[in-house]
C-alpha atoms as a PDB file:
ATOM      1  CA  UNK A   1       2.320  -2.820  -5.861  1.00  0.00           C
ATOM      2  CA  UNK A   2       2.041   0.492  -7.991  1.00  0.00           C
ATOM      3  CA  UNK A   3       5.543   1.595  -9.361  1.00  0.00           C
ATOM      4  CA  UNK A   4       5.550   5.134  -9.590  1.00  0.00           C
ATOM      5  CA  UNK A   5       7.264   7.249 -13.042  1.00  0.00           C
ATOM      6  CA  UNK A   6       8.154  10.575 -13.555  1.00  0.00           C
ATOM      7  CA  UNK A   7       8.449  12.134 -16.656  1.00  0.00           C
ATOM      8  CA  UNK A   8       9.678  15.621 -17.566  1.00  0.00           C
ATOM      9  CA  UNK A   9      11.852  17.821 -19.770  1.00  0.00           C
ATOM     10  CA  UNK A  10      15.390  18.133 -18.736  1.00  0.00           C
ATOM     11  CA  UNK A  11      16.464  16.829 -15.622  1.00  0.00           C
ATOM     12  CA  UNK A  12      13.346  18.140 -13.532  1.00  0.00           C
ATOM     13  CA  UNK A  13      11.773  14.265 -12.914  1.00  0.00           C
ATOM     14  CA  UNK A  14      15.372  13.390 -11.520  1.00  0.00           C
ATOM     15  CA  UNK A  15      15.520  16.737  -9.193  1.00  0.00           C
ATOM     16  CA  UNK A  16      11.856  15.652  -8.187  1.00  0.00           C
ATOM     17  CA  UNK A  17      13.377  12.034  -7.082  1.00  0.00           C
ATOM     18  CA  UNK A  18      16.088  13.689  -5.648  1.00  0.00           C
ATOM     19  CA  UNK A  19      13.913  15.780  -3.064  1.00  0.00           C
ATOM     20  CA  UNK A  20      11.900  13.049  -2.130  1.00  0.00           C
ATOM     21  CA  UNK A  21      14.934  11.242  -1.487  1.00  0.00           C
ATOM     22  CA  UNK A  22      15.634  14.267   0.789  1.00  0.00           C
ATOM     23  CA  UNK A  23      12.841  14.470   2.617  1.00  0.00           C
ATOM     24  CA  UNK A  24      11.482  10.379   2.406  1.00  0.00           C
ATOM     25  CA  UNK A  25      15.018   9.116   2.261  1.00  0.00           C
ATOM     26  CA  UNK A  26      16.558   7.565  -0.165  1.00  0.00           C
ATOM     27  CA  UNK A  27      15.230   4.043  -0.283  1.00  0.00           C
ATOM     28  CA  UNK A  28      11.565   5.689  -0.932  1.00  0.00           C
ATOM     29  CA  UNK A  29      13.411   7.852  -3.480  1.00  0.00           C
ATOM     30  CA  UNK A  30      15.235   4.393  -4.954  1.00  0.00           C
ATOM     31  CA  UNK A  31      11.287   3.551  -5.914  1.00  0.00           C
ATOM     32  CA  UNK A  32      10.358   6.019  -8.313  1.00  0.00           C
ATOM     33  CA  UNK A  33      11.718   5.715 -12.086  1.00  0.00           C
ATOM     34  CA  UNK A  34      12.651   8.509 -14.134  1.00  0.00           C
ATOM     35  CA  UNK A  35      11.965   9.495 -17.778  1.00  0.00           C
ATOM     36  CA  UNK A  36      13.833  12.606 -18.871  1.00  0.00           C
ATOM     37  CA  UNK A  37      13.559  14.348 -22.244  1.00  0.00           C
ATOM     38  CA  UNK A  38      16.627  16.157 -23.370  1.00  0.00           C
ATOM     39  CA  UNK A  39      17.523  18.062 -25.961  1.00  0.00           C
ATOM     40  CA  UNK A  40      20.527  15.441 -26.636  1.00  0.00           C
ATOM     41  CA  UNK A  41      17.563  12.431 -27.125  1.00  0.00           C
ATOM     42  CA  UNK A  42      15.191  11.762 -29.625  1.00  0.00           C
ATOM     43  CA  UNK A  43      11.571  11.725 -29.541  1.00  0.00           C
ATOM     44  CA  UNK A  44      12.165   8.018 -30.508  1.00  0.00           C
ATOM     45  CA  UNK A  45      15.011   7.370 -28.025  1.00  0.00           C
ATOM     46  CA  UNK A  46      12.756   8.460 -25.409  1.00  0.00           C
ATOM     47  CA  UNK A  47       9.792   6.107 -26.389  1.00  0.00           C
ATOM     48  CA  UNK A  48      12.115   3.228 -26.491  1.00  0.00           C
ATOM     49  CA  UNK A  49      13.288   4.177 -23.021  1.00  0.00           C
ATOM     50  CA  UNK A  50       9.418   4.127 -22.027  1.00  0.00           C
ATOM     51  CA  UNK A  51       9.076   0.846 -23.730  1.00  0.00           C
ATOM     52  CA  UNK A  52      12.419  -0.771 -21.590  1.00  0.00           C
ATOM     53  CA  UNK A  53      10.815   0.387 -18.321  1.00  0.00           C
ATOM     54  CA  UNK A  54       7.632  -0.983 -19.028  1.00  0.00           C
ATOM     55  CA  UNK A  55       8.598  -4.133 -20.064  1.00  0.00           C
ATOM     56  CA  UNK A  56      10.412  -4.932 -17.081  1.00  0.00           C
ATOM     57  CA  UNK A  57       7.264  -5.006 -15.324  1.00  0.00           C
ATOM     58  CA  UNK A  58       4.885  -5.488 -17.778  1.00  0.00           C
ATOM     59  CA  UNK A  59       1.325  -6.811 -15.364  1.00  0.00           C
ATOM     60  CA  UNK A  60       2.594  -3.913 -12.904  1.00  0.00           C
ATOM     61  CA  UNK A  61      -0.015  -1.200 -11.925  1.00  0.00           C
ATOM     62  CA  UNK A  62       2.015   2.164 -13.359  1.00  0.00           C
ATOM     63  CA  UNK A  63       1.416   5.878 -11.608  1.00  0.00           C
ATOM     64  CA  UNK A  64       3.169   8.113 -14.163  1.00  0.00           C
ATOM     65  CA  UNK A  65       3.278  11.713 -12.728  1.00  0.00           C
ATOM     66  CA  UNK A  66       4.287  14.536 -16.261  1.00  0.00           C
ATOM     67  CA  UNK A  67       5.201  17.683 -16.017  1.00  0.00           C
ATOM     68  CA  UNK A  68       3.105  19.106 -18.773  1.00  0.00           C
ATOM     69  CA  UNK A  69      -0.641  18.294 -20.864  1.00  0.00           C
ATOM     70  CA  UNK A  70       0.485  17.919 -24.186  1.00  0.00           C
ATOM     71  CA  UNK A  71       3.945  17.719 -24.169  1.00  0.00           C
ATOM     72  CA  UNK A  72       6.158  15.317 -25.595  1.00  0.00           C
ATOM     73  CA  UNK A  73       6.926  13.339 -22.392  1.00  0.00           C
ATOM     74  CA  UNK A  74       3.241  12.926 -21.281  1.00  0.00           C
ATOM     75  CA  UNK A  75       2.198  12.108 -25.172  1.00  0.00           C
ATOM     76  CA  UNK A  76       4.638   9.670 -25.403  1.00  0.00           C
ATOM     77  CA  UNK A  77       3.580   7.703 -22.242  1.00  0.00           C
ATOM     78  CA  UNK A  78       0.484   7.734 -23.008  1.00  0.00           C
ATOM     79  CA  UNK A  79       1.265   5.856 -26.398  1.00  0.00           C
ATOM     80  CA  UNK A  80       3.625   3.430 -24.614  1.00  0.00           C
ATOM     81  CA  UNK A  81       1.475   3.107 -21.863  1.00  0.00           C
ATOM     82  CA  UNK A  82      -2.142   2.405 -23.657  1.00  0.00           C
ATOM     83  CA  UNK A  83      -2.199  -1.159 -23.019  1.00  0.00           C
ATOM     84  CA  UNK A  84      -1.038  -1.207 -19.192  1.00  0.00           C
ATOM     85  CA  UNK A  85      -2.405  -1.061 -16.142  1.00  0.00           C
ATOM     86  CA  UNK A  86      -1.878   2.805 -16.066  1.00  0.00           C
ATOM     87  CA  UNK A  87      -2.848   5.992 -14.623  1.00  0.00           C
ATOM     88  CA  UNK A  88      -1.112   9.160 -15.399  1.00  0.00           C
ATOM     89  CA  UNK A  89      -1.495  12.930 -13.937  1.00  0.00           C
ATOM     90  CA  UNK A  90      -0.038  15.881 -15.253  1.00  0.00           C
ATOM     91  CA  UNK A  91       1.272  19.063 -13.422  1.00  0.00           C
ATOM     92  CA  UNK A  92       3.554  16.661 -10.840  1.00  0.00           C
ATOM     93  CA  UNK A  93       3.713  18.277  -7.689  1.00  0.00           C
ATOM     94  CA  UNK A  94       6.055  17.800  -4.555  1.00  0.00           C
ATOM     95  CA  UNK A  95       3.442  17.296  -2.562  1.00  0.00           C
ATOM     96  CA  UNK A  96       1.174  15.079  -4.310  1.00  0.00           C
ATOM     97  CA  UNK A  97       4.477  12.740  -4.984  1.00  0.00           C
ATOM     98  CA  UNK A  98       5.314  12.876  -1.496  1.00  0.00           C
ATOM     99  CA  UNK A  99       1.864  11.408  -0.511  1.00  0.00           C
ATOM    100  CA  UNK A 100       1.896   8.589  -3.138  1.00  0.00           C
ATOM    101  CA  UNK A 101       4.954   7.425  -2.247  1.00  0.00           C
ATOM    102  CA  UNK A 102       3.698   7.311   1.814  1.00  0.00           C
ATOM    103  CA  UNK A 103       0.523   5.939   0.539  1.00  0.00           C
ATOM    104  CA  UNK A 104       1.534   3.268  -2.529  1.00  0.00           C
ATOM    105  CA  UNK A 105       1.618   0.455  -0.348  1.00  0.00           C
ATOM    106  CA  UNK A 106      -1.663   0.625   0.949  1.00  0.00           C
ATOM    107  CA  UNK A 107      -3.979   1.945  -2.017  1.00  0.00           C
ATOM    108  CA  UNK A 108      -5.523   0.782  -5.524  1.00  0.00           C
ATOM    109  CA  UNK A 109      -4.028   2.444  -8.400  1.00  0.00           C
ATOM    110  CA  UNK A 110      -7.268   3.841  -9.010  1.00  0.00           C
ATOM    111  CA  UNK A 111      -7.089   5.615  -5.333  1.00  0.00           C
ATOM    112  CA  UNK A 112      -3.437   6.689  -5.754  1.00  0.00           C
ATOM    113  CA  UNK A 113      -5.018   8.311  -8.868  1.00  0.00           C
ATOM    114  CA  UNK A 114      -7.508  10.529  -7.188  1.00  0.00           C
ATOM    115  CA  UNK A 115      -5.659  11.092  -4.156  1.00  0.00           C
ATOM    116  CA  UNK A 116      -2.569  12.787  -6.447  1.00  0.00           C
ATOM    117  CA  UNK A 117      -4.861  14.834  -8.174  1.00  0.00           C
ATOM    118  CA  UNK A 118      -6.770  15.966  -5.139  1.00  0.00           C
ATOM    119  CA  UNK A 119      -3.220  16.882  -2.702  1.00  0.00           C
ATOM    120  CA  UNK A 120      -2.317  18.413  -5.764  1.00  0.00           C
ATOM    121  CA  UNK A 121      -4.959  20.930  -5.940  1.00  0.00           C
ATOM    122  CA  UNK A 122      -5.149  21.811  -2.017  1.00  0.00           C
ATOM    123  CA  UNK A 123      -1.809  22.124  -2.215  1.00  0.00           C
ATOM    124  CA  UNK A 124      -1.927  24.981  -4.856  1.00  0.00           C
ATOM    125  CA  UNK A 125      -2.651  28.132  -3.069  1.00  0.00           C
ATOM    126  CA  UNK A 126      -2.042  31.935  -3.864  1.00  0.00           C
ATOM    127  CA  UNK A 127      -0.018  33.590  -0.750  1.00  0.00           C
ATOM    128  CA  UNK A 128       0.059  36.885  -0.238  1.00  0.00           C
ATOM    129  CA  UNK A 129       1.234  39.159   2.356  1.00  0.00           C
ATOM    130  CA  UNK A 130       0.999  42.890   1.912  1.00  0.00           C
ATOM    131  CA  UNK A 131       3.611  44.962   4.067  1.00  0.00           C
END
């Protein structure tokens, strides 16, 4: 089974797992872990807290969704991460979470993979109605 992480600045991968939770209910919600950078915790503190979670599971397939390219939280996972079974995607989107977590069950890490990134990218669309 594919465990599924978000990572983000502030509280945003917790609000993510909250509207899943909303939507899903909460004992899809209870399956997705949560990494949050805050100003209050190191860069270190937040590595080690990568480290715990991964070594609770450490043969498990891991989906980590970021919130930014580049950024601290994302970085740091992918440091952490190197020597897992891993797959992370950047930009996490409500949608593409959604659809992993209906989906984890019955697809490859690998698939999960592609399938985030490609719900992710239909679901990205420029609306505009002129009055």
């Amino acid at each position: 089974m594919v465990k599924v992480v978000i990572v983000a600045h502030g509280e945003l991968a917790k609000s993510f797992r909250d509207t899943v939770g909303m939507i899903a209910g909460p004992e899809t919600a209870a399956q997705i872990a949560c990494l949050c950078m805050t100003p209050e915790k190191g860069p270190e503190e937040f590595a080690e807290e990568a480290r715990e979670l991964l070594n609770q599971e450490p043969d498990a397939d891991y989906l980590i969704f970021a919130d930014l390219f580049g950024a601290s939280p994302c970085n740091t996972c992918i440091s952490v991460f190197r020597n897992a079974s891993y797959r992370l995607v950047t930009g996490v989107n409500l949608g593409a979470l959604l659809e992993i977590m209906f989906q984890k069950d019955n697809l490859s890490l690998e698939e999960l993979y592609k399938t985030a990134q490609d719900v992710a990218k239909e679901g990205v669309k420029g609306v505009y109605l002129h009055v």
